[in-house]
Protein backbone atom coordinates (compact mmCIF):
# COMPACT_ATOMS: atom_id res chain seq x y z
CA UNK A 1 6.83 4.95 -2.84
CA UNK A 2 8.11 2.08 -1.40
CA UNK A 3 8.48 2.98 2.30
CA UNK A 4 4.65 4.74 1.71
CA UNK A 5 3.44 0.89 0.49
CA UNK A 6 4.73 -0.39 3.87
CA UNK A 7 3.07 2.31 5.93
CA UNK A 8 -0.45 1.49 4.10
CA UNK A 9 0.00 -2.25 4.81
CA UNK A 10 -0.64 -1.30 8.19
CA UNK A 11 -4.21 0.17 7.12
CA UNK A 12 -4.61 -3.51 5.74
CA UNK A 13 -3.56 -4.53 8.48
CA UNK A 14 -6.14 -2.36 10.56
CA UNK A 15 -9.01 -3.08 8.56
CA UNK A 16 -8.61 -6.58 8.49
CA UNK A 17 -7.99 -6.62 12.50
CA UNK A 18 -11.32 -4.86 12.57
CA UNK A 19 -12.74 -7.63 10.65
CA UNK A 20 -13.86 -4.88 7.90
CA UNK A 21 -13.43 -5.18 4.21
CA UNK A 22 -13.50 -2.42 1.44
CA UNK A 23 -17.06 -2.91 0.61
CA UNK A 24 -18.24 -1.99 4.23
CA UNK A 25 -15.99 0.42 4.69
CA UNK A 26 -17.67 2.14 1.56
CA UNK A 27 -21.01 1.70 3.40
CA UNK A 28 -19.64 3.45 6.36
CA UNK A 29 -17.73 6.53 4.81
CA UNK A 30 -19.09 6.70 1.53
CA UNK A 31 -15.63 6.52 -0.26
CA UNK A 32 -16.19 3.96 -3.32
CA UNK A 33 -14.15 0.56 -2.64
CA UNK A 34 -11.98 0.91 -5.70
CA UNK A 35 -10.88 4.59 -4.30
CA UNK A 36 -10.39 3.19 -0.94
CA UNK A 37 -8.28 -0.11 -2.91
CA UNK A 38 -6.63 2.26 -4.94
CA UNK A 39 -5.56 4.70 -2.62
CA UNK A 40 -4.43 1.91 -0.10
CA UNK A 41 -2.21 0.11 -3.09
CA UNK A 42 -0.78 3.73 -3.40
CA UNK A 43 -2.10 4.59 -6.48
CA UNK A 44 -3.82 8.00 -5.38
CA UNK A 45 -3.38 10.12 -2.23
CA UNK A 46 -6.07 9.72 0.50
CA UNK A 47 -7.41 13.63 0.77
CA UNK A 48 -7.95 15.12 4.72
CA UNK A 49 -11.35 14.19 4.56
CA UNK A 50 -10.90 10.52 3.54
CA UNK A 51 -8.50 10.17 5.98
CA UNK A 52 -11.01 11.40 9.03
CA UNK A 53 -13.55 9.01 7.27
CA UNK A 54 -11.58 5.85 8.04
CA UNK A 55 -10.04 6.98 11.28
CA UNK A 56 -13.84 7.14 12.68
CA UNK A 57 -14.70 4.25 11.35
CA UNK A 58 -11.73 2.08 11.70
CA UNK A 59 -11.64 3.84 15.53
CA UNK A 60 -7.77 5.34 14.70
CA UNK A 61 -6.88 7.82 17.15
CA UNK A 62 -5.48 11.12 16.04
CA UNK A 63 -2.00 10.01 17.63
CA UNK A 64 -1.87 6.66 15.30
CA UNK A 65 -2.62 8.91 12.00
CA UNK A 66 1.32 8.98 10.89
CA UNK A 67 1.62 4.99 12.24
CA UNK A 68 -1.46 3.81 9.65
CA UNK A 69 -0.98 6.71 6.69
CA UNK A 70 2.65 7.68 6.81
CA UNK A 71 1.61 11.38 7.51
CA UNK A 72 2.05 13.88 9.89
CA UNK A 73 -0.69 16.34 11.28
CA UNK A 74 0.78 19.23 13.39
């Protein structure tokens, strides 16, 4: 979990670059803030769909997924 935590700081790291905070990120992908908060403190998995969600609106490219999430699409 640990190396996953590092990976997600990135995302914290991405949001807060893009000046964005949980509570507009909700507005923008309709993901909760506590299930984006939780997911990002590694509580839960982010799904395929919540992933695309935030890529859009945090403008990730498909080549940056593994660099922000720690996963791999292929």
């Amino acid at each position: 979990m640990e190396r996953k935590y590092k990976v997600l700081n990135r995302l914290k790291g991405k949001i807060t670059e893009q000046g964005e905070s949980y509570r507009s990120l909700h507005e923008k992908t309709g993901i909760s803030s506590s299930c984006i908060s939780n997911k990002i403190n590694g509580y839960y998995l982010f799904d395929v769909e919540e992933v695309e969600k935030l890529c859009n609106a945090l403008h990730i490219s498909a080549e940056q997924i593994a660099y922000f999430f720690g996963i791999n699409i292929a």
